[in-house]
PDB file of N, CA and C in Angstrom:
ATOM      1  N   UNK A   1      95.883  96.347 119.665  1.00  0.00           N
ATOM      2  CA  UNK A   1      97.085  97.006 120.133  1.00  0.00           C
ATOM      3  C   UNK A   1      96.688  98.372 120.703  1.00  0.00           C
ATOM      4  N   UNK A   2      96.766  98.551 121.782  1.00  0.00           N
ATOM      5  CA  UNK A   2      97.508 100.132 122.206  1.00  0.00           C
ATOM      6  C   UNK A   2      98.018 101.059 122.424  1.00  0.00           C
ATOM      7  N   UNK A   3      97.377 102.494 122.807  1.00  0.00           N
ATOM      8  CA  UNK A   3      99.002 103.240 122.331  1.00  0.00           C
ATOM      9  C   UNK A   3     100.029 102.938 123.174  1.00  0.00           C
ATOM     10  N   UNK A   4     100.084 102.369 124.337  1.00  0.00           N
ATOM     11  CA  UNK A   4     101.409 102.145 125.566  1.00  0.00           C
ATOM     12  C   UNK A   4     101.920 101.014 125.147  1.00  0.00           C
ATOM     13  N   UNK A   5     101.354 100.036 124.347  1.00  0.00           N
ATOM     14  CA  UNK A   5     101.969  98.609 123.547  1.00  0.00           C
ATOM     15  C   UNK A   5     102.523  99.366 122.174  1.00  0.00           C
ATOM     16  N   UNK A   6     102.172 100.302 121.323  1.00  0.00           N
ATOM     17  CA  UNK A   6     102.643 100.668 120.577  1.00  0.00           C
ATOM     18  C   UNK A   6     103.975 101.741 120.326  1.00  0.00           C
ATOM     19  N   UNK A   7     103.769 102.433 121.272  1.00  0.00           N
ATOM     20  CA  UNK A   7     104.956 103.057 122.026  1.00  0.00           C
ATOM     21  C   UNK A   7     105.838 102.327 122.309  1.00  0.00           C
ATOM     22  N   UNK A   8     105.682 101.187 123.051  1.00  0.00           N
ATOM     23  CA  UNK A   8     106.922 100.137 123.868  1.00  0.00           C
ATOM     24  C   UNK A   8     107.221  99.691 123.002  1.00  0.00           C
ATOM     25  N   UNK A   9     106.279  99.172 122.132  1.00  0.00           N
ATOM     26  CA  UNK A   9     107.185  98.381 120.830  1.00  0.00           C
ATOM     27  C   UNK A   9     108.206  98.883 119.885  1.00  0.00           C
ATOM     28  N   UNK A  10     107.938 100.316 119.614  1.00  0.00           N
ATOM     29  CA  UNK A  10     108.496 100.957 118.771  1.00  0.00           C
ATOM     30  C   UNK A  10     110.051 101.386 119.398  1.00  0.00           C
ATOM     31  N   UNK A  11     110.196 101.788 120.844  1.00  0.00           N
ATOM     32  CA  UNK A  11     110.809 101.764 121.821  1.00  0.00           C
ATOM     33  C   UNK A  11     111.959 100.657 122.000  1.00  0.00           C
ATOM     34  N   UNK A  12     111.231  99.403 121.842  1.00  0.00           N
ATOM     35  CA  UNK A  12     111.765  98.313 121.883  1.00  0.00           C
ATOM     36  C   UNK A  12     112.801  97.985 121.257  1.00  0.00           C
ATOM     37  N   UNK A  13     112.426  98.494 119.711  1.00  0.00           N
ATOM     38  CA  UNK A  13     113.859  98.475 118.836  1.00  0.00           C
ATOM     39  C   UNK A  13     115.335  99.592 119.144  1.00  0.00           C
ATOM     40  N   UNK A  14     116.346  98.215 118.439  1.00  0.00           N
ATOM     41  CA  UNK A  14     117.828  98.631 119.229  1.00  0.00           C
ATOM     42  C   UNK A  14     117.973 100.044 118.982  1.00  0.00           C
ATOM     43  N   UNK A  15     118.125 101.034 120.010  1.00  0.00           N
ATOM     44  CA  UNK A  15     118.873 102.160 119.523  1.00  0.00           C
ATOM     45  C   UNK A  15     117.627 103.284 118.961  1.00  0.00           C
ATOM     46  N   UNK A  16     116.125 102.887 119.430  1.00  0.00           N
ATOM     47  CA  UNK A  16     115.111 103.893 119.461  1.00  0.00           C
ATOM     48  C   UNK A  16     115.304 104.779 120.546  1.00  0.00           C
ATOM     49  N   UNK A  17     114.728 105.902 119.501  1.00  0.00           N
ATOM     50  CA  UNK A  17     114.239 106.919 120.891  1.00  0.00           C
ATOM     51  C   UNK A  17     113.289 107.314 120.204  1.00  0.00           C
ATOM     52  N   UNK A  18     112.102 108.581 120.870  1.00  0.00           N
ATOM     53  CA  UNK A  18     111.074 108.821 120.987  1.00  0.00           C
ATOM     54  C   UNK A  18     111.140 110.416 121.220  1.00  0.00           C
ATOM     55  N   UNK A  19     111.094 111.076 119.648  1.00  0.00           N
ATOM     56  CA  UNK A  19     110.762 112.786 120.083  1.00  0.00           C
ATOM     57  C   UNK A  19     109.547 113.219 119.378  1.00  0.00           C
ATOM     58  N   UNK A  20     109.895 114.518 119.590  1.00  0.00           N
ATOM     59  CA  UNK A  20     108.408 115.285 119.292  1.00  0.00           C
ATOM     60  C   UNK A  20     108.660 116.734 118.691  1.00  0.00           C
ATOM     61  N   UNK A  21     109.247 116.257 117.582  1.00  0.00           N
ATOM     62  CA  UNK A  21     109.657 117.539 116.495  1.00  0.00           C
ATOM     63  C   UNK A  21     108.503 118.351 115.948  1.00  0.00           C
ATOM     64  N   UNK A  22     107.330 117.929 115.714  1.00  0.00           N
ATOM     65  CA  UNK A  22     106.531 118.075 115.044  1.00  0.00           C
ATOM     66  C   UNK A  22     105.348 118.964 115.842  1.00  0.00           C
ATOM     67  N   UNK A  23     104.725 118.476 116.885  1.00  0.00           N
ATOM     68  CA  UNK A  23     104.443 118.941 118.595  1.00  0.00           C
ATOM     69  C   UNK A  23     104.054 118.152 119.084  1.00  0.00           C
ATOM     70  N   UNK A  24     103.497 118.744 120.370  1.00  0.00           N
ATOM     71  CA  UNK A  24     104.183 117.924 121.939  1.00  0.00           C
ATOM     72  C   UNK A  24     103.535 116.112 121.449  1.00  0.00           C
ATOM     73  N   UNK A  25     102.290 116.122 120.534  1.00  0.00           N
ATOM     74  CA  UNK A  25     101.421 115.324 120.544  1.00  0.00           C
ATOM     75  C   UNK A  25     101.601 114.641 119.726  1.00  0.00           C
ATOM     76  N   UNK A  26     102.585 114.440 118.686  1.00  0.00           N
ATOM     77  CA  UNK A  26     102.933 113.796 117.921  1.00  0.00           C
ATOM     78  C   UNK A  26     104.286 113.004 118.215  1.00  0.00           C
ATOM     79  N   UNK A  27     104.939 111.620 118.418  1.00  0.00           N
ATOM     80  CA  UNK A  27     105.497 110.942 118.857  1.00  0.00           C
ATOM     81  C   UNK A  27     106.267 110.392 117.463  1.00  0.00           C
ATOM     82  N   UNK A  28     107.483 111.040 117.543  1.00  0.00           N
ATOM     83  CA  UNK A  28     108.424 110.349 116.077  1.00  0.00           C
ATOM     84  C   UNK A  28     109.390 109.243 116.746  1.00  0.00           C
ATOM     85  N   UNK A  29     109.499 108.068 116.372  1.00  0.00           N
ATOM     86  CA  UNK A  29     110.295 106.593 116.918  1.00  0.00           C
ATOM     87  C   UNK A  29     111.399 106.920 115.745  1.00  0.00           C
ATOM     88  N   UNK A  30     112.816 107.254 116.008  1.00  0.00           N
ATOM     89  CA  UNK A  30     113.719 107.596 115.283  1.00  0.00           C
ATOM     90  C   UNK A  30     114.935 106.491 116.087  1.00  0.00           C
ATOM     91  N   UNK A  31     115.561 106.137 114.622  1.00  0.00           N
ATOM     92  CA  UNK A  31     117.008 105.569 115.084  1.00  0.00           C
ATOM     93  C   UNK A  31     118.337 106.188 114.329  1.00  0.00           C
ATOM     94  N   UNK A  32     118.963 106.361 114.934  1.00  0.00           N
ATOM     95  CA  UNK A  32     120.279 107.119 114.458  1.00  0.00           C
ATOM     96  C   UNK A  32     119.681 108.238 114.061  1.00  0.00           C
ATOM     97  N   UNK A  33     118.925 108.763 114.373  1.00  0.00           N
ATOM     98  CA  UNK A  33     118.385 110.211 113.637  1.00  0.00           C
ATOM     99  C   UNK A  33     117.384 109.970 112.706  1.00  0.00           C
ATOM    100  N   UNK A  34     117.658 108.823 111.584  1.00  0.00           N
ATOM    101  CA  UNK A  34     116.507 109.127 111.147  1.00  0.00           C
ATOM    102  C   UNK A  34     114.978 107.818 111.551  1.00  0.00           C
ATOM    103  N   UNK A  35     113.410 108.533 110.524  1.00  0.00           N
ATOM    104  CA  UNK A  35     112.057 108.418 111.543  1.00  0.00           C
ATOM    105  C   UNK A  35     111.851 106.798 110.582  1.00  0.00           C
ATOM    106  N   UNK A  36     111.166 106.280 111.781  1.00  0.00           N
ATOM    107  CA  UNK A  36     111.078 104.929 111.469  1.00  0.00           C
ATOM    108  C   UNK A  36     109.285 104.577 111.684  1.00  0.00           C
ATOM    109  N   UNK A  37     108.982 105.515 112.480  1.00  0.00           N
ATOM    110  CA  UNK A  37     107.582 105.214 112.926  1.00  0.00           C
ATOM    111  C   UNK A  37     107.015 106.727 113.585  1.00  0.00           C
ATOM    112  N   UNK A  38     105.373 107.033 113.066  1.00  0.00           N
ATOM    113  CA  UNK A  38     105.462 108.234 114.097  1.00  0.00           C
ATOM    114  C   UNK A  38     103.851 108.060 114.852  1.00  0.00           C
ATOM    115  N   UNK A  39     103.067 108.716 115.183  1.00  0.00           N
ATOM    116  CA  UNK A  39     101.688 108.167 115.644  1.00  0.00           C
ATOM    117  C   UNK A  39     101.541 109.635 116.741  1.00  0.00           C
ATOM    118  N   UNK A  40     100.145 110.014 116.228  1.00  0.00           N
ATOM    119  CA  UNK A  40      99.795 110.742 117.707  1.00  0.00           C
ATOM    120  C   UNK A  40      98.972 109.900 118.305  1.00  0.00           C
ATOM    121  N   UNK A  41      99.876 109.474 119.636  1.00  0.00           N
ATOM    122  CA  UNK A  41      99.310 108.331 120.811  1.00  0.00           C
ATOM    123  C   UNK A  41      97.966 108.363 121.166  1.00  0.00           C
ATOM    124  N   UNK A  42      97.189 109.545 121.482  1.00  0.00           N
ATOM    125  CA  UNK A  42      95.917 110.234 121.894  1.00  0.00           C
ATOM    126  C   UNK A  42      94.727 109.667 120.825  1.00  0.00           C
ATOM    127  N   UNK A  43      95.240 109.995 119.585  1.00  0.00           N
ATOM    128  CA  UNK A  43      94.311 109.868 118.902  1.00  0.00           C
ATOM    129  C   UNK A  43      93.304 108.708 118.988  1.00  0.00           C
ATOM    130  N   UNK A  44      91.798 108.638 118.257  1.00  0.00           N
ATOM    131  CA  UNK A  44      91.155 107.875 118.078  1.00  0.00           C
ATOM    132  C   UNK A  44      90.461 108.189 116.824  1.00  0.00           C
ATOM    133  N   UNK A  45      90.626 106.807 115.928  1.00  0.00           N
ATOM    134  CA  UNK A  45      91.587 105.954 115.894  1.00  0.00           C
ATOM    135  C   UNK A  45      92.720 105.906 115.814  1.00  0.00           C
ATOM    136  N   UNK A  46      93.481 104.565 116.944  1.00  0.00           N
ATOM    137  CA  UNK A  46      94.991 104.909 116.731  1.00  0.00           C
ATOM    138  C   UNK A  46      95.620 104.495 115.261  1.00  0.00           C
ATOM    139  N   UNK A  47      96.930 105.404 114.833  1.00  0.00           N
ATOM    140  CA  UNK A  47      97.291 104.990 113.625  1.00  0.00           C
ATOM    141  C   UNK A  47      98.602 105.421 113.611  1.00  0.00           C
ATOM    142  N   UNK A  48      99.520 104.281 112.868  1.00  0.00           N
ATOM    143  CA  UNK A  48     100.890 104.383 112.985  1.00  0.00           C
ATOM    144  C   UNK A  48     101.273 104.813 111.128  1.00  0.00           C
ATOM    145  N   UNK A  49     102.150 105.944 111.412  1.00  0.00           N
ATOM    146  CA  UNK A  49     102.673 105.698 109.622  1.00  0.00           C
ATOM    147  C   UNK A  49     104.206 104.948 109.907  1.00  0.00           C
ATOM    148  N   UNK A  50     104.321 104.605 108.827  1.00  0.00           N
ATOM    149  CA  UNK A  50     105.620 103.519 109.052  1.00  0.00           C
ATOM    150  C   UNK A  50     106.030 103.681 107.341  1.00  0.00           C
ATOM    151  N   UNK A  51     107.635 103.704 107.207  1.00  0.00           N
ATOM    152  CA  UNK A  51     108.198 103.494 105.785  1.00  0.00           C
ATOM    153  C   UNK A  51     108.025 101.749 105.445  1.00  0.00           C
ATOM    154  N   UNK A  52     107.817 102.295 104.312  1.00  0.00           N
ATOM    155  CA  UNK A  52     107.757 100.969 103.491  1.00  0.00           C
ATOM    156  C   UNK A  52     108.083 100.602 102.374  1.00  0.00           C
ATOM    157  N   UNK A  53     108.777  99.433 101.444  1.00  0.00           N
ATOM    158  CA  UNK A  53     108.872  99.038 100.536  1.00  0.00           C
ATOM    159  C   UNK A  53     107.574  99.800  99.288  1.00  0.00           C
ATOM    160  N   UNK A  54     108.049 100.454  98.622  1.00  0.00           N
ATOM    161  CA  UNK A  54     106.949 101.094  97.596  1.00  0.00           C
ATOM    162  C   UNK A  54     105.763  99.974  96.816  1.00  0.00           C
ATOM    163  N   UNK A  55     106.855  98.811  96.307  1.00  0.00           N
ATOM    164  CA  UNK A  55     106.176  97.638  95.691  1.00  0.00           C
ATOM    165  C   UNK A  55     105.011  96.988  96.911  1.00  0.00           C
ATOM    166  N   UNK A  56     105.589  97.027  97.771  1.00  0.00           N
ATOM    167  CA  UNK A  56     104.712  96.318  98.886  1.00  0.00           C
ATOM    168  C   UNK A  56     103.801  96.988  99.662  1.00  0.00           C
ATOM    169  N   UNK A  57     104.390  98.826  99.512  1.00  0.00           N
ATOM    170  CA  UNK A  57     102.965  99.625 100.094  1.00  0.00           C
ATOM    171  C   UNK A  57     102.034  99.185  99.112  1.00  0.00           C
ATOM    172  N   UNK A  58     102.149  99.526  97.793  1.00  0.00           N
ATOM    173  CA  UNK A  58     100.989  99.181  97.081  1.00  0.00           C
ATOM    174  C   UNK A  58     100.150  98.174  97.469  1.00  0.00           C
ATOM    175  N   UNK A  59     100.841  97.029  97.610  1.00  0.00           N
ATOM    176  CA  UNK A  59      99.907  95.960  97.689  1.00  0.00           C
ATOM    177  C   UNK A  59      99.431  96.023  99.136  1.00  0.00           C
ATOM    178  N   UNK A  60      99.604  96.003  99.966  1.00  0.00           N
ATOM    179  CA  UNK A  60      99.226  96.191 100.843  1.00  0.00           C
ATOM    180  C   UNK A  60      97.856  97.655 101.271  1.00  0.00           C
ATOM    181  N   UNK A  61      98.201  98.260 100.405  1.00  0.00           N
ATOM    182  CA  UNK A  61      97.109  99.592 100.158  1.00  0.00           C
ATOM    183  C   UNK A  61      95.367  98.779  99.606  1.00  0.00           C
ATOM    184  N   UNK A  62      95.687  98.234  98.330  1.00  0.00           N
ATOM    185  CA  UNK A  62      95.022  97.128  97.892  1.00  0.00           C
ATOM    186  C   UNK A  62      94.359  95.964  98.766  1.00  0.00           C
ATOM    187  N   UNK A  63      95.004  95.400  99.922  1.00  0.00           N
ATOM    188  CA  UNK A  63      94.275  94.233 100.161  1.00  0.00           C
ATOM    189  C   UNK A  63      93.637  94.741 101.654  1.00  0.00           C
ATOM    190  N   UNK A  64      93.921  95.670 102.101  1.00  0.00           N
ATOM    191  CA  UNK A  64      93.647  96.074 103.490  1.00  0.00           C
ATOM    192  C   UNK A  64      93.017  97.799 103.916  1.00  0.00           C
ATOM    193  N   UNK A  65      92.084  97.749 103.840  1.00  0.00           N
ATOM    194  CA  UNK A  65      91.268  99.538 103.829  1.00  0.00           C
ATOM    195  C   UNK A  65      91.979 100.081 105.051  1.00  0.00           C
ATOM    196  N   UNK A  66      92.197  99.185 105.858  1.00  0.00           N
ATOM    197  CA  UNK A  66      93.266  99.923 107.465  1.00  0.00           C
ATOM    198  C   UNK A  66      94.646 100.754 107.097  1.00  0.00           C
ATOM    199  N   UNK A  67      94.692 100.199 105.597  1.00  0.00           N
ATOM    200  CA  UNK A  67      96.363 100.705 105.076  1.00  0.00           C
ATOM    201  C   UNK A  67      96.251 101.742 104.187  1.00  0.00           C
ATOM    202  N   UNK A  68      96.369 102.719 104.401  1.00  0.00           N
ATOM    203  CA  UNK A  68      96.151 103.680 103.561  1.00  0.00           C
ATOM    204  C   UNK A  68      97.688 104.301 103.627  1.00  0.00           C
ATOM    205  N   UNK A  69      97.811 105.269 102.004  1.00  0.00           N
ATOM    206  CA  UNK A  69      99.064 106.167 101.795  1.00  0.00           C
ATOM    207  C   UNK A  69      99.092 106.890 103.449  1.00  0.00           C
ATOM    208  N   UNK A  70     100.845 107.045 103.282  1.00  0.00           N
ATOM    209  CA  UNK A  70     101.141 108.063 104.452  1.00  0.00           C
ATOM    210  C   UNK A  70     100.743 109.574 104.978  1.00  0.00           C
ATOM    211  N   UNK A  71     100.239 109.433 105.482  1.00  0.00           N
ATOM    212  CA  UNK A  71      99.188 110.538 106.079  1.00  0.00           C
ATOM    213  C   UNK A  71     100.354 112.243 106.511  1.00  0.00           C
ATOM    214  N   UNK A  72     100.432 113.236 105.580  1.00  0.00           N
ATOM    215  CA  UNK A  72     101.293 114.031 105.487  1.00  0.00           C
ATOM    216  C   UNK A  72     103.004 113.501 104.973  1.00  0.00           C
ATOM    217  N   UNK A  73     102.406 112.742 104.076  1.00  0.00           N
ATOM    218  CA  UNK A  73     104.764 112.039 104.236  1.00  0.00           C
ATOM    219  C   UNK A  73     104.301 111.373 102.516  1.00  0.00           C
ATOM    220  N   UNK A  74     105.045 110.983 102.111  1.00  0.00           N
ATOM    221  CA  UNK A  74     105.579 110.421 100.862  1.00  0.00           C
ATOM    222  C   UNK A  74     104.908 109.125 100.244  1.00  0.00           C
ATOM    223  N   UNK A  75     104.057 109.694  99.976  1.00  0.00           N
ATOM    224  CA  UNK A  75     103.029 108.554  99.534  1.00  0.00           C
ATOM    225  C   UNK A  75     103.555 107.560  98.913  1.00  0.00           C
ATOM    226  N   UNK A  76     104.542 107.274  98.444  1.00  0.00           N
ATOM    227  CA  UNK A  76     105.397 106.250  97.777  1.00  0.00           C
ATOM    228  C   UNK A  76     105.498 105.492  99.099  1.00  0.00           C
ATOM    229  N   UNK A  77     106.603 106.359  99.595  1.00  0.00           N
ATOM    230  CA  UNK A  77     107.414 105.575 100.749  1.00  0.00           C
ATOM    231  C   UNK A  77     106.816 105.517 102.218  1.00  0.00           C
ATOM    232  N   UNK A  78     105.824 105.729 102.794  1.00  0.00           N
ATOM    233  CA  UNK A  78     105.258 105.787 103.306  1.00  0.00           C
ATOM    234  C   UNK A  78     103.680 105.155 103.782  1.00  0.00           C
ATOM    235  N   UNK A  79     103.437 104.159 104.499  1.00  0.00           N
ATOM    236  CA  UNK A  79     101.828 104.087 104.821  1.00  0.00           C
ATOM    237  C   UNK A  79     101.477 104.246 106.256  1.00  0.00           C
ATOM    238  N   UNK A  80     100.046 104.400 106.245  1.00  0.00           N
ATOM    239  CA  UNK A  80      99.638 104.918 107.428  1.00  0.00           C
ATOM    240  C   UNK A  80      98.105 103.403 107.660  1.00  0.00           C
ATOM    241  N   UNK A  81      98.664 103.018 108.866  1.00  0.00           N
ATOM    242  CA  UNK A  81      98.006 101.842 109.113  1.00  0.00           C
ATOM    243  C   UNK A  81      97.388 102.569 110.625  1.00  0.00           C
ATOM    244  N   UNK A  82      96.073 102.322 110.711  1.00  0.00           N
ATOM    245  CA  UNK A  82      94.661 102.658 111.113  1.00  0.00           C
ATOM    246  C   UNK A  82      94.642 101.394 112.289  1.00  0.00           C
ATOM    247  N   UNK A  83      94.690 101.389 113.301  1.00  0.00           N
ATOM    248  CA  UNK A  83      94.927 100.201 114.489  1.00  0.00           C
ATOM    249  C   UNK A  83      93.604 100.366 114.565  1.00  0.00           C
ATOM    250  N   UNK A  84      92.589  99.415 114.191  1.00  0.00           N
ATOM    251  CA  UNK A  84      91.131  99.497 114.360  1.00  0.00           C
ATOM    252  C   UNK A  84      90.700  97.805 114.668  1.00  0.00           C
ATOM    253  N   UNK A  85      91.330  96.831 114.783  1.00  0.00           N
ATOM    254  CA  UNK A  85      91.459  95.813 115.224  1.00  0.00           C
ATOM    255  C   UNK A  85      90.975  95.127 113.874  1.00  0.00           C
ATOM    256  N   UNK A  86      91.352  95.204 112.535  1.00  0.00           N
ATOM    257  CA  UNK A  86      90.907  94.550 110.891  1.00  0.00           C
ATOM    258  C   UNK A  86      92.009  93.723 111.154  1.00  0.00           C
ATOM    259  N   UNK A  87      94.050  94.476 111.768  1.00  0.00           N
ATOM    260  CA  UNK A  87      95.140  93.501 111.438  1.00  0.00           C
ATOM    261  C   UNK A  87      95.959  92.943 112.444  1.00  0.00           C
ATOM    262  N   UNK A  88      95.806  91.654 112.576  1.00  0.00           N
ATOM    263  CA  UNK A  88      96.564  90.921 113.291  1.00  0.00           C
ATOM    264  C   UNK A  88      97.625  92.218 114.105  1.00  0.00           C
ATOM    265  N   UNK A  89      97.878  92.248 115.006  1.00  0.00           N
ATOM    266  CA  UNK A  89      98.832  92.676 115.901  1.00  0.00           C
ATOM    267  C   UNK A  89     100.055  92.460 115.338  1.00  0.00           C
ATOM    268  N   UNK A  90      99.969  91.312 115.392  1.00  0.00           N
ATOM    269  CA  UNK A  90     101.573  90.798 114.845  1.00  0.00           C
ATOM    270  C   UNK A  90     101.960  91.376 113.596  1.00  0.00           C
ATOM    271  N   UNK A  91     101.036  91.547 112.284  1.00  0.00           N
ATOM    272  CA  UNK A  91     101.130  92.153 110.716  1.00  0.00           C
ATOM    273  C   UNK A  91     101.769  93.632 111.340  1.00  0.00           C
ATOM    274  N   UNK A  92     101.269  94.246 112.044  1.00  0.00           N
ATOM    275  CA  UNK A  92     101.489  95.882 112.426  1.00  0.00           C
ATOM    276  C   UNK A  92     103.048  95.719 113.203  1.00  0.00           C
ATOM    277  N   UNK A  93     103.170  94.611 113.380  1.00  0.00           N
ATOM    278  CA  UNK A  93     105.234  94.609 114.519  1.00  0.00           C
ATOM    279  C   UNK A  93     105.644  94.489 113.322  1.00  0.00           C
ATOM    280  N   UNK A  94     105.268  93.226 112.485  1.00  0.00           N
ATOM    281  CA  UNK A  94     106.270  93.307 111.355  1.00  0.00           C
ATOM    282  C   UNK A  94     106.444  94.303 110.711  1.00  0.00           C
ATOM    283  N   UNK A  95     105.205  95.418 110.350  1.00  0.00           N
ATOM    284  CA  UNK A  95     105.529  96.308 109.215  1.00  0.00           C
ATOM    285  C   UNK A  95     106.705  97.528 110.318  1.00  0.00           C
ATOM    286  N   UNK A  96     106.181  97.678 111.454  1.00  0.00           N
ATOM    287  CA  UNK A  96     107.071  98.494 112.220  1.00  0.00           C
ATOM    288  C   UNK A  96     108.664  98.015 111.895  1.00  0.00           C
ATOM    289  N   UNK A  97     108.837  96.780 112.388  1.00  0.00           N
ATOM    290  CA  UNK A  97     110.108  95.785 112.074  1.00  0.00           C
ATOM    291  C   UNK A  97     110.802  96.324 110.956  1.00  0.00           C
ATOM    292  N   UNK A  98     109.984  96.336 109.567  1.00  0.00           N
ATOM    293  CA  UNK A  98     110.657  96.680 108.595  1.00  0.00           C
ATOM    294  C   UNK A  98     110.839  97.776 107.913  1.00  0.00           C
ATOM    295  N   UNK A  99     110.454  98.891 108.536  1.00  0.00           N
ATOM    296  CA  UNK A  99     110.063 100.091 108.683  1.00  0.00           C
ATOM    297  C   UNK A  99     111.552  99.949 109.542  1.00  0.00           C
ATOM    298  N   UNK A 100     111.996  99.975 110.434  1.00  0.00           N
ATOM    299  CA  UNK A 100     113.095 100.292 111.070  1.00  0.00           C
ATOM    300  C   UNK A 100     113.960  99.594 110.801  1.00  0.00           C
ATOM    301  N   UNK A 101     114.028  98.418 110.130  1.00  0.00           N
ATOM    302  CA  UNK A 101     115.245  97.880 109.041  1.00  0.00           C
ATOM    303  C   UNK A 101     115.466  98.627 107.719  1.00  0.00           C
ATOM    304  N   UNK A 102     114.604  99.458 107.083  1.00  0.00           N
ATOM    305  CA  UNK A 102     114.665 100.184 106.511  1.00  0.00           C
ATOM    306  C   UNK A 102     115.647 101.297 106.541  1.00  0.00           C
ATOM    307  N   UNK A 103     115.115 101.629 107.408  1.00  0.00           N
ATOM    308  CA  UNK A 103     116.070 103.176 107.739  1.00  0.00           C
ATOM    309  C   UNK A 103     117.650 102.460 108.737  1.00  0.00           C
ATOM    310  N   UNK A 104     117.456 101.615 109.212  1.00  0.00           N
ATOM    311  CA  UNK A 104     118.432 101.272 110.004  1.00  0.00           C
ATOM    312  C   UNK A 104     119.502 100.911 109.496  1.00  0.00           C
ATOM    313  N   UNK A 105     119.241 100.202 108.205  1.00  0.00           N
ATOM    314  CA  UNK A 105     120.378  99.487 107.454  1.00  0.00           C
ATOM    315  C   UNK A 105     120.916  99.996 106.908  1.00  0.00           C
TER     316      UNK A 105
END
């Protein structure tokens, strides 16, 4: 995945937008106000933090070294997944997916 596929995707969901509270270089994917996904695009390696189920960050922390706690944010609620090509593309939409059903619902 890339950052212009990762951007669009995040984009993609109903009722995203895309600011930069934080600075210019940091990219927050917010719906209704609140953050669902954030990533500085530039970086290398790319890496998305995304909210998550606490029970399921854990495990997911556990089976995958790409998944690490949320990088400045709420280590509970929060992970920070490392786009280094270890997870399926598709694993990284879903966690985005539910990451913005999260906050959305």
């Amino acid at each position: 995945m890339t950052a212009e596929e990762l951007r669009a995707w995040c984009l993609a969901q109903a009722g995203a937008d895309e600011t930069f509270p934080f600075s210019e270089g940091v990219s927050v994917f917010k719906v209704r106000g609140r953050m669902f996904a954030l990533s500085r695009l530039s970086a290398e390696p790319l890496s998305v933090s995304v909210k998550c189920d606490p029970d399921l960050a854990v495990e997911l922390r556990a089976a995958n070294p790409a998944i690490q706690p949320g990088y400045h944010l709420n280590k509970r609620h929060w992970i920070t997944i490392t786009i280094d090509g270890s997870l399926p593309d598709q694993t990284i939409i879903d966690l985005i997916e539910d990451s913005y059903d999260l906050v959305s619902g």
